[in-house]
N, C-alpha and C. Protein backbone atom coordinates (compact mmCIF):
# COMPACT_ATOMS: atom_id res chain seq x y z
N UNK A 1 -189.56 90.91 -42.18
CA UNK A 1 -190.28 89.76 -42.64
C UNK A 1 -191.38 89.42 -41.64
N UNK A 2 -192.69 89.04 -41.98
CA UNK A 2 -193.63 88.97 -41.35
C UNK A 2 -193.70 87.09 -41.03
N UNK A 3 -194.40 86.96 -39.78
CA UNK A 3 -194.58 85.40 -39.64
C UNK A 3 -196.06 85.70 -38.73
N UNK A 4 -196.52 84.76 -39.05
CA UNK A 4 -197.44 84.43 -37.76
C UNK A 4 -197.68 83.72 -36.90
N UNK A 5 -197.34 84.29 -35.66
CA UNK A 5 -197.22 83.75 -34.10
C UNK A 5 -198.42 83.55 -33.41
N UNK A 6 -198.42 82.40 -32.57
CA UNK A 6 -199.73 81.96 -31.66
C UNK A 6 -199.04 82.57 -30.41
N UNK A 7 -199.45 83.36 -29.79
CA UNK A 7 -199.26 84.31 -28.70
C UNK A 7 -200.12 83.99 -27.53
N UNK A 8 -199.36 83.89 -26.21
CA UNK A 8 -200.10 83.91 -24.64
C UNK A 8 -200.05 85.24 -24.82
N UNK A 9 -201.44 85.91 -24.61
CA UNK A 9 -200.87 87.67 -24.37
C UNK A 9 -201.76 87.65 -22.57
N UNK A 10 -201.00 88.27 -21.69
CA UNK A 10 -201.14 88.77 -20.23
C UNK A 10 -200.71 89.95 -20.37
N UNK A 11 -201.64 90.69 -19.18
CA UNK A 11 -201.75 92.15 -18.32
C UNK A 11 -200.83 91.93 -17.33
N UNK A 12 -200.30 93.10 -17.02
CA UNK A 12 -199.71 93.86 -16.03
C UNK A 12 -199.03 95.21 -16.16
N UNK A 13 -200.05 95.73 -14.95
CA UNK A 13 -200.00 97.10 -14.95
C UNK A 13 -200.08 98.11 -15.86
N UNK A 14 -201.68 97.19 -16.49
CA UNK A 14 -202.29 98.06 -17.81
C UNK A 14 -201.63 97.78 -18.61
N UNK A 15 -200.06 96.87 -18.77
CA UNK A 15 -199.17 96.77 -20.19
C UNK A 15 -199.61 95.33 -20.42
N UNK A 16 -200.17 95.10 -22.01
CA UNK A 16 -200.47 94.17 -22.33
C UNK A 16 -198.47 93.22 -23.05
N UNK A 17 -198.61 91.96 -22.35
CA UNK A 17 -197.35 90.84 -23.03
C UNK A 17 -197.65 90.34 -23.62
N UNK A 18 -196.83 89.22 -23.92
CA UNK A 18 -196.97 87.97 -25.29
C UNK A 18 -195.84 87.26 -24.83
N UNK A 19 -196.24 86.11 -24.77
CA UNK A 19 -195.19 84.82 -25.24
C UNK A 19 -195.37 83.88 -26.10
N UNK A 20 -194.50 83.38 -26.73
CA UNK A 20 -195.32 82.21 -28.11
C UNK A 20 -195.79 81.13 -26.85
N UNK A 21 -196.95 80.72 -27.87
CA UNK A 21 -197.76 79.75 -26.67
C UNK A 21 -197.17 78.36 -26.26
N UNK A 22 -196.12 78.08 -27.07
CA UNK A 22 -195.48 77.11 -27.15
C UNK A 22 -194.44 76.69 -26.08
N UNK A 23 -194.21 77.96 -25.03
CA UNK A 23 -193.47 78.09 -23.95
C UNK A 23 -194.28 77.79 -22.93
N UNK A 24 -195.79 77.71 -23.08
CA UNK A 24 -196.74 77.53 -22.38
C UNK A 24 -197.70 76.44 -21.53
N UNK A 25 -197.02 75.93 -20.21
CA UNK A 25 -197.29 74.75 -19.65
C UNK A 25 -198.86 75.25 -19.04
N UNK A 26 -198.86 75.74 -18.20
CA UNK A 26 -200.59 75.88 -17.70
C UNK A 26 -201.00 77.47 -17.34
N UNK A 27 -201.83 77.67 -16.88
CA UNK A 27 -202.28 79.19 -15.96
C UNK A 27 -202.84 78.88 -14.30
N UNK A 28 -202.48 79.03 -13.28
CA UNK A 28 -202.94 78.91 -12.18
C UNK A 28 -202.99 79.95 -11.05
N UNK A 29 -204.09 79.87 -10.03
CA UNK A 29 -204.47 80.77 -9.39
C UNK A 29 -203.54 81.65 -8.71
N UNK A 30 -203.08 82.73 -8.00
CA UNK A 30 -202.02 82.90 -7.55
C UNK A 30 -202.26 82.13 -6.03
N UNK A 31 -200.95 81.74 -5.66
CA UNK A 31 -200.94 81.19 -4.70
C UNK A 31 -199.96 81.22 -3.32
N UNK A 32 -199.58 81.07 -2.34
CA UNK A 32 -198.53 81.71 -1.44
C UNK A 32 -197.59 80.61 -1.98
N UNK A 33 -196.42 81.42 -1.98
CA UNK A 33 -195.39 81.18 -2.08
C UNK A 33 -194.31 80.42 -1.24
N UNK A 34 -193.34 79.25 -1.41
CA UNK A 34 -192.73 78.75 -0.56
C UNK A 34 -191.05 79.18 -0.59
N UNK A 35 -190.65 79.73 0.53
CA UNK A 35 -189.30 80.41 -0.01
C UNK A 35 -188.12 79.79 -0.69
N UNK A 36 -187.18 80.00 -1.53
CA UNK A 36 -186.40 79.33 -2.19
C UNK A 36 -184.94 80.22 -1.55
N UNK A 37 -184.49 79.70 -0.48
CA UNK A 37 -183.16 80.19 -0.04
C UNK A 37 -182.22 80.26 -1.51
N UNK A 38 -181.43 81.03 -1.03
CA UNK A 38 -180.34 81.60 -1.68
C UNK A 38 -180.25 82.00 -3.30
N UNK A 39 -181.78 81.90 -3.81
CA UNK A 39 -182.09 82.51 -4.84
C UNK A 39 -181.91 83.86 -5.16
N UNK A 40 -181.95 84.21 -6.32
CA UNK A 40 -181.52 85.60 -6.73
C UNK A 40 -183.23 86.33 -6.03
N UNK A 41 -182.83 87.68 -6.37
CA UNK A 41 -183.57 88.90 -6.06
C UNK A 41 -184.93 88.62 -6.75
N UNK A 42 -184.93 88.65 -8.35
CA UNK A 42 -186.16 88.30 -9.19
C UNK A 42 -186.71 87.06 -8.87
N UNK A 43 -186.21 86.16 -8.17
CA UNK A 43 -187.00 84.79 -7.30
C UNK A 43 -187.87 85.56 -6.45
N UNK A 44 -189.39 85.21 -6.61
CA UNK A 44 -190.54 85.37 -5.43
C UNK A 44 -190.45 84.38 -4.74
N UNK A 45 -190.10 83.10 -5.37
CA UNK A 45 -190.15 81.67 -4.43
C UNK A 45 -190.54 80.53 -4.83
N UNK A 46 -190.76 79.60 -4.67
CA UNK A 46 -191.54 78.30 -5.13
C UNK A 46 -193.15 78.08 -4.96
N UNK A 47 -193.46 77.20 -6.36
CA UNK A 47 -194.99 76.84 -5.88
C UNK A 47 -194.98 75.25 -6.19
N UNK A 48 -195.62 74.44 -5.32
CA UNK A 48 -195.36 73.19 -4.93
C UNK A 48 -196.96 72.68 -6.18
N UNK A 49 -196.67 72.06 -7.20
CA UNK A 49 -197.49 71.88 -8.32
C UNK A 49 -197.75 70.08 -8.06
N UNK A 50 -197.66 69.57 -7.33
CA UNK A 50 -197.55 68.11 -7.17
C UNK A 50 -196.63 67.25 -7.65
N UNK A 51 -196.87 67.00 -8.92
CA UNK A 51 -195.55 66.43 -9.70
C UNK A 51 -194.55 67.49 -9.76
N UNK A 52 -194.32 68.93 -9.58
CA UNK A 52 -193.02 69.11 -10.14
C UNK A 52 -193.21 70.72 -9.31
N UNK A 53 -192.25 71.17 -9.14
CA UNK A 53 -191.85 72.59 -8.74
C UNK A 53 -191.55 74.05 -9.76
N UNK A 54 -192.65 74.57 -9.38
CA UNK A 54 -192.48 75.73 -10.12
C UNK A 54 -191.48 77.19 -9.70
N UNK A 55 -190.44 77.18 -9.97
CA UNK A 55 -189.62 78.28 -9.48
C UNK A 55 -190.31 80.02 -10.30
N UNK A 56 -191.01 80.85 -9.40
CA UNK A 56 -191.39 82.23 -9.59
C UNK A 56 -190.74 83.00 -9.87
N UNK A 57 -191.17 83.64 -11.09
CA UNK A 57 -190.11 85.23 -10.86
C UNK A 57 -191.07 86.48 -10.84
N UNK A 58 -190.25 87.28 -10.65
CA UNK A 58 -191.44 88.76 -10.55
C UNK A 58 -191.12 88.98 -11.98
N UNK A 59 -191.91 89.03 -12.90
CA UNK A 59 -192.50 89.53 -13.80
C UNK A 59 -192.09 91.21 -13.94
N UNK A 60 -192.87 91.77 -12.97
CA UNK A 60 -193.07 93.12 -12.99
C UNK A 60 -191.76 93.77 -12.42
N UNK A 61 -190.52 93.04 -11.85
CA UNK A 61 -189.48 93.90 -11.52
C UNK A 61 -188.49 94.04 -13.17
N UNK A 62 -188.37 92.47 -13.67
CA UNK A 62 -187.85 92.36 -14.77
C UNK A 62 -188.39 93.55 -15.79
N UNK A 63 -189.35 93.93 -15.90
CA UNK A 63 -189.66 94.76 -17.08
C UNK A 63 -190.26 96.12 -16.56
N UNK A 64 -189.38 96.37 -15.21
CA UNK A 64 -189.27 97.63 -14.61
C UNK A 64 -190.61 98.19 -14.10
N UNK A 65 -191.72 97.34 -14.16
CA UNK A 65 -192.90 98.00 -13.48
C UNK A 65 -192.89 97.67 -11.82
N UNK A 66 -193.69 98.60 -11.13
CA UNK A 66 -193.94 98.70 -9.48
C UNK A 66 -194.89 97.15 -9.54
N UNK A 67 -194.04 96.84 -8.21
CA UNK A 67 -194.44 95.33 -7.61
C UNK A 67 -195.42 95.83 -6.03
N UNK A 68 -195.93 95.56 -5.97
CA UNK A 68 -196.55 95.74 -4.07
C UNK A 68 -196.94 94.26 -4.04
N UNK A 69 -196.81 92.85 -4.32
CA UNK A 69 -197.07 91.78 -4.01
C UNK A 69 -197.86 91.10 -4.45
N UNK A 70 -198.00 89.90 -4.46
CA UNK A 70 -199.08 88.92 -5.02
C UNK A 70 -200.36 88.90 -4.06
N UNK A 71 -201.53 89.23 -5.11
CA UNK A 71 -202.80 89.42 -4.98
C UNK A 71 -203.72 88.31 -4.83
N UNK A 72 -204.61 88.07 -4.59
CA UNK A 72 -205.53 87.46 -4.77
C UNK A 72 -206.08 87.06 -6.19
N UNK A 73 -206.13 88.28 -6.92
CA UNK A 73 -206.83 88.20 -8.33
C UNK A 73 -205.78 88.04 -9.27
N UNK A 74 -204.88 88.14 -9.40
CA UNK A 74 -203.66 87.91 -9.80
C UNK A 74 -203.40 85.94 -10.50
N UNK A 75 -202.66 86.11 -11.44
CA UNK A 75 -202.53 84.59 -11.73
C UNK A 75 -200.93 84.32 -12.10
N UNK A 76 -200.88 83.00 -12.30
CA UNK A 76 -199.73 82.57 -12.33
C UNK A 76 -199.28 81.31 -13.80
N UNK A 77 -198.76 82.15 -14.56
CA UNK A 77 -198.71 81.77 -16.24
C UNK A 77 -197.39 80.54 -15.95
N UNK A 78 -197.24 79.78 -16.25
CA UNK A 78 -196.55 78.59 -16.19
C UNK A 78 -195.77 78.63 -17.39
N UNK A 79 -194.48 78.71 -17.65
CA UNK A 79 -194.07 78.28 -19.09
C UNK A 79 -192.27 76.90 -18.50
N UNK A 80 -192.62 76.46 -19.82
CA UNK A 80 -191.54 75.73 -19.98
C UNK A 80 -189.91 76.09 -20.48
N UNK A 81 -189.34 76.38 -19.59
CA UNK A 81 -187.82 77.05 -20.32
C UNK A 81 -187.12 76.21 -19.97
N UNK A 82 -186.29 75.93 -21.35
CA UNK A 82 -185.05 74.86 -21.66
C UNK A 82 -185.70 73.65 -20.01
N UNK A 83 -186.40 72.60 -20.22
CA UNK A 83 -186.89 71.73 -19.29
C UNK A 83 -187.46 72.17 -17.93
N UNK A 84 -187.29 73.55 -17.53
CA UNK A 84 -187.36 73.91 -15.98
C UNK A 84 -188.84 74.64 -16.10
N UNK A 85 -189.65 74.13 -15.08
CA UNK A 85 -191.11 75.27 -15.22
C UNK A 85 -190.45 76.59 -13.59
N UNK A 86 -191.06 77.62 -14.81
CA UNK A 86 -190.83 78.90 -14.30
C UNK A 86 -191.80 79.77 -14.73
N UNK A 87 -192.62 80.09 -13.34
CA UNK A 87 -193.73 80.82 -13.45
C UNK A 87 -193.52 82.44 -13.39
N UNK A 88 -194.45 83.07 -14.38
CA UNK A 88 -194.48 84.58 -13.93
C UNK A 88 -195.80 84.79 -13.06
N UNK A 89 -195.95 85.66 -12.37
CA UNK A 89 -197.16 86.44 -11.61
C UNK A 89 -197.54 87.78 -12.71
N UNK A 90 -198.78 87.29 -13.14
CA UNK A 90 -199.30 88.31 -13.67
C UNK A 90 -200.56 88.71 -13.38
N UNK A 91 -200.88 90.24 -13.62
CA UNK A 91 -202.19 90.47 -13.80
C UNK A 91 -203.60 89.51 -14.09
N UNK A 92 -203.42 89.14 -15.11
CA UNK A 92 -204.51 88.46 -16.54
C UNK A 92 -204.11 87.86 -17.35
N UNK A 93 -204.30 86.74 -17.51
CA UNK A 93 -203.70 86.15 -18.46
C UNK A 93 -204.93 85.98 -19.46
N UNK A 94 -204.84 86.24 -20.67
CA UNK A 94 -205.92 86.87 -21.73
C UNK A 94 -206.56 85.74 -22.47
N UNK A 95 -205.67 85.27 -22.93
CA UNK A 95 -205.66 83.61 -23.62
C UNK A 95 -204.69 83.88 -24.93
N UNK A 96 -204.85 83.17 -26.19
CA UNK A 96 -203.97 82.98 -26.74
C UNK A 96 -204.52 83.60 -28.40
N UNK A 97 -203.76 84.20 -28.96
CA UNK A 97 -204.24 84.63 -30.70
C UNK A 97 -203.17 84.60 -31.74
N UNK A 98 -203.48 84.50 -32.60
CA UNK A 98 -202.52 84.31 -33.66
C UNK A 98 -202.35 85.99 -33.82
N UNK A 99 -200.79 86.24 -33.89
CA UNK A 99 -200.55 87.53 -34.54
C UNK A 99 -199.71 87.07 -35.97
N UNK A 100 -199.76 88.38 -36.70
CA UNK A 100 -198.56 88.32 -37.41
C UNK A 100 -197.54 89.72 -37.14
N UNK A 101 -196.40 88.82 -36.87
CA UNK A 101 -195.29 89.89 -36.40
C UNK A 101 -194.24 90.02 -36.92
N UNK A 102 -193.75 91.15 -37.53
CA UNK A 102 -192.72 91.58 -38.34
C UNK A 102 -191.31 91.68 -37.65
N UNK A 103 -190.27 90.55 -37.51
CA UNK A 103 -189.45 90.88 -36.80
C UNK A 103 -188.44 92.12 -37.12
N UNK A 104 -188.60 92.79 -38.13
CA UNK A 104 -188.05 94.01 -38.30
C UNK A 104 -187.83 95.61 -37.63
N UNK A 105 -189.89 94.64 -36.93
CA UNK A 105 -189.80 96.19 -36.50
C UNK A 105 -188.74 96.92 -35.19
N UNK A 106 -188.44 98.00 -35.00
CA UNK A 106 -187.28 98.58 -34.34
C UNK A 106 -188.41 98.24 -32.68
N UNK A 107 -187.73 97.93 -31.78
CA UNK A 107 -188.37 98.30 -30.71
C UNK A 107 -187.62 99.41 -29.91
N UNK A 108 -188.67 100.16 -29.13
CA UNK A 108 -188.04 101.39 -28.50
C UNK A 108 -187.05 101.26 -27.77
N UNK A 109 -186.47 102.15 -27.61
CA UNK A 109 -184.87 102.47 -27.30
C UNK A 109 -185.30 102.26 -25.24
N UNK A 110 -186.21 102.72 -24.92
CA UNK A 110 -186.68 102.02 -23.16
C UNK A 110 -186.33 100.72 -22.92
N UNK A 111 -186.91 99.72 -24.50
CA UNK A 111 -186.66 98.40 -24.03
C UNK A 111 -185.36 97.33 -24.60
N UNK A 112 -184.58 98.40 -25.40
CA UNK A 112 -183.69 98.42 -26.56
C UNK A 112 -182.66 97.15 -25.91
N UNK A 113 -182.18 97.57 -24.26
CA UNK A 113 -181.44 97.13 -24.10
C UNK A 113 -181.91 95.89 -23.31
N UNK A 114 -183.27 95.03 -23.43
CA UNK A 114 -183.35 94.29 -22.80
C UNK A 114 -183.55 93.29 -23.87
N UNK A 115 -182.85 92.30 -23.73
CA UNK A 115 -182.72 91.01 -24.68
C UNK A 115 -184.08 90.14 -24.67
N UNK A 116 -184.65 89.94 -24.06
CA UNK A 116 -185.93 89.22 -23.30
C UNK A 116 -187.12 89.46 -24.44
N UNK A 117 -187.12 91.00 -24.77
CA UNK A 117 -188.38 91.53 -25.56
C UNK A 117 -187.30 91.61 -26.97
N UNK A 118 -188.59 90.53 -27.65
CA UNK A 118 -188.58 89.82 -29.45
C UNK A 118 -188.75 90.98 -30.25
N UNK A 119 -190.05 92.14 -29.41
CA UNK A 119 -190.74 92.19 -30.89
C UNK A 119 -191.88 93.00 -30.04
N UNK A 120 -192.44 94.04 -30.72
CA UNK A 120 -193.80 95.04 -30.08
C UNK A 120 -194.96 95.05 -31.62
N UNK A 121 -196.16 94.31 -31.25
CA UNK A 121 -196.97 94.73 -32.57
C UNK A 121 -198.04 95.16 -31.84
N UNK A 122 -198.82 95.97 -32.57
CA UNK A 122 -199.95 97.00 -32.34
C UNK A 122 -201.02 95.93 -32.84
N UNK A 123 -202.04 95.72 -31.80
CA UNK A 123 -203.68 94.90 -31.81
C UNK A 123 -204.41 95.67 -31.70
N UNK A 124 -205.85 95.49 -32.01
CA UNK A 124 -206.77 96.31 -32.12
C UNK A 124 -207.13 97.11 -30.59
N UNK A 125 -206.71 96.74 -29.52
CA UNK A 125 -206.94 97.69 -28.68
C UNK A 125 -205.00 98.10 -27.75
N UNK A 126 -204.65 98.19 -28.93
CA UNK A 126 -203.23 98.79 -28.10
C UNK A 126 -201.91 98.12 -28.64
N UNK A 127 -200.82 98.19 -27.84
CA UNK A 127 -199.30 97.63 -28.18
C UNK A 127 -199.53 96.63 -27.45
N UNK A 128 -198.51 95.53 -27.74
CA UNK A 128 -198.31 94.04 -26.99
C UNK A 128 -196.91 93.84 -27.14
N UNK A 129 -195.85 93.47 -25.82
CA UNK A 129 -194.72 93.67 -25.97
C UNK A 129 -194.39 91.86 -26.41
N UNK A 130 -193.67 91.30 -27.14
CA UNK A 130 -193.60 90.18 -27.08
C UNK A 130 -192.38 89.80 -26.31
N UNK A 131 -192.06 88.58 -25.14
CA UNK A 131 -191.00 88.38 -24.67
C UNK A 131 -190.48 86.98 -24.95
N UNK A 132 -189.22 86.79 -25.11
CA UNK A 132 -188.73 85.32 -25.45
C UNK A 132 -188.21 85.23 -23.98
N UNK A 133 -188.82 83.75 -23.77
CA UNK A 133 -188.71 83.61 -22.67
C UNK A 133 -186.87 82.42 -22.16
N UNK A 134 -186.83 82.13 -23.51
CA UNK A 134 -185.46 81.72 -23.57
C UNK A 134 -184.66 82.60 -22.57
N UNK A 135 -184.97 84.27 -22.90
CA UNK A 135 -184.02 85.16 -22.48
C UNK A 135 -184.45 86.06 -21.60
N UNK A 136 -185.12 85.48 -20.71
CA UNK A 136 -185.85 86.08 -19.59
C UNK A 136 -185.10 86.55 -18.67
N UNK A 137 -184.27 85.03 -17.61
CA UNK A 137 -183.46 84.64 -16.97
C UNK A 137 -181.72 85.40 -17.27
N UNK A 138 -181.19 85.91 -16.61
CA UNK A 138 -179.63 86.17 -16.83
C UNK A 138 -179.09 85.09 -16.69
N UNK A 139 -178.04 85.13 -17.51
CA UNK A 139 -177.04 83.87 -17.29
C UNK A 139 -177.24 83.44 -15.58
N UNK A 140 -176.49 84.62 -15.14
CA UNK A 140 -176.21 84.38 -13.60
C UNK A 140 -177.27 84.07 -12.73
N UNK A 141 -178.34 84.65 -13.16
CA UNK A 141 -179.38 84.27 -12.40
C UNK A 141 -180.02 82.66 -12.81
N UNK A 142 -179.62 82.26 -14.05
CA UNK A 142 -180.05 80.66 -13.65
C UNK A 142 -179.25 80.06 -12.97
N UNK A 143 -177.93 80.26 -12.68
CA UNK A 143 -176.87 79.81 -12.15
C UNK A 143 -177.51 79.40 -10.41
N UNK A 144 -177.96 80.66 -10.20
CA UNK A 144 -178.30 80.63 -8.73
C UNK A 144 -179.43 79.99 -8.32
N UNK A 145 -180.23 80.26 -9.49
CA UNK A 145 -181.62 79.22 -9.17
C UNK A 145 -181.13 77.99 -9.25
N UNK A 146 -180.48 77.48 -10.58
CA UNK A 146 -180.05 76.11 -10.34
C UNK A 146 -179.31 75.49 -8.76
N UNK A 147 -178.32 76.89 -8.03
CA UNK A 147 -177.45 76.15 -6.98
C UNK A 147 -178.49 76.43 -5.92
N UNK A 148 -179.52 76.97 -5.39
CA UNK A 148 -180.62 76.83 -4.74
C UNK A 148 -181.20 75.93 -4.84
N UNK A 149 -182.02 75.33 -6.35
CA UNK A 149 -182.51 74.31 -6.09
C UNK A 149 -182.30 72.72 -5.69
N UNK A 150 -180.53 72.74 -6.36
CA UNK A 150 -179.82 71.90 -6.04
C UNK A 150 -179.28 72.17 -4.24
N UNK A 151 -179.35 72.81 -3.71
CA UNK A 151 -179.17 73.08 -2.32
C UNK A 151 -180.18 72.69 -1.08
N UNK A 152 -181.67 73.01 -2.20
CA UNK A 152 -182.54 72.23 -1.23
C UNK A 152 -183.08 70.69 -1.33
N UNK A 153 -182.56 70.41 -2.83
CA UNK A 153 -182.90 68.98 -2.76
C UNK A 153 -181.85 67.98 -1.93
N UNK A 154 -180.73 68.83 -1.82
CA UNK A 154 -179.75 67.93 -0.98
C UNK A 154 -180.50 67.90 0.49
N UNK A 155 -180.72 69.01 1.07
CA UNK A 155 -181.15 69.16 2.27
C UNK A 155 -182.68 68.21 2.27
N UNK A 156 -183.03 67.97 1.63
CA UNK A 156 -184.94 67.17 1.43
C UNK A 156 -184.40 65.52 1.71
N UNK A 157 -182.51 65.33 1.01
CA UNK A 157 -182.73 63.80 1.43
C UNK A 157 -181.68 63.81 2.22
């Protein structure tokens, strides 16, 4: 069955993404990172947003591409999951288009077993993987971000 989705689509490492835009709090420059003790592995760290804290993840380890670090040219896609902002580091962030996407279609057996990716539709210059960002995060790994962040706000008062 076909629907049509308003899509964030971002680069990395030549692979074009998608998230519905609706997960979508802001885009910002990349920026250094502030460490988040006892966070999981896919934690890069915190970015201090004024009103509110953005907890990072690597993007590019989750969906198995080579990481060498945050760049300069590089940006930082903001989305809203279940109340918590959690940024990816990406390439490019493209802007936003309406697709229509057939949730039927089979996605390849590479990404078969990752819950995260909705859905792959073909745009006029290539594939776009779509990811739900609901299911980004492992159970366990919000667990730990949550007892990190709750670890340093104890320590702040």
């Amino acid at each position: 069955m076909k629907k049509t989705m308003v899509l964030a689509e971002f680069d990395c490492q030549g692979h074009r993404f998608a998230v519905p835009v609706e997960y979508v709090r802001r885009v910002v420059p990349s920026a250094r990172l502030a460490p988040l003790p006892g966070a999981p592995e896919i934690v890069l760290g915190m970015l201090d947003l004024g009103d509110e804290t953005a907890v990072i993840v690597n993007f590019f380890q989750r969906v198995g591409l080579p990481f060498t670090g945050i760049g300069l040219s590089q940006q930082v896609l903001l989305l809203d999951i279940t109340g918590a902002c959690v940024g990816l580091i990406v390439d490019r962030v493209n802007g936003a288009r309406a697709h229509e996407v057939d949730s039927r279609i089979e996605v390849p057996e590479k990404f078969a077993a990752s819950d995260y990716i909705s859905s792959i539709i073909r745009t006029d210059d290539g594939l776009c993987i779509i990811c739900d960002p609901e299911k980004f995060l492992l159970d366990d790994e919000k667990v730990c971000i949550d007892g990190a962040l709750a670890q340093l706000d104890h320590a702040a008062h």
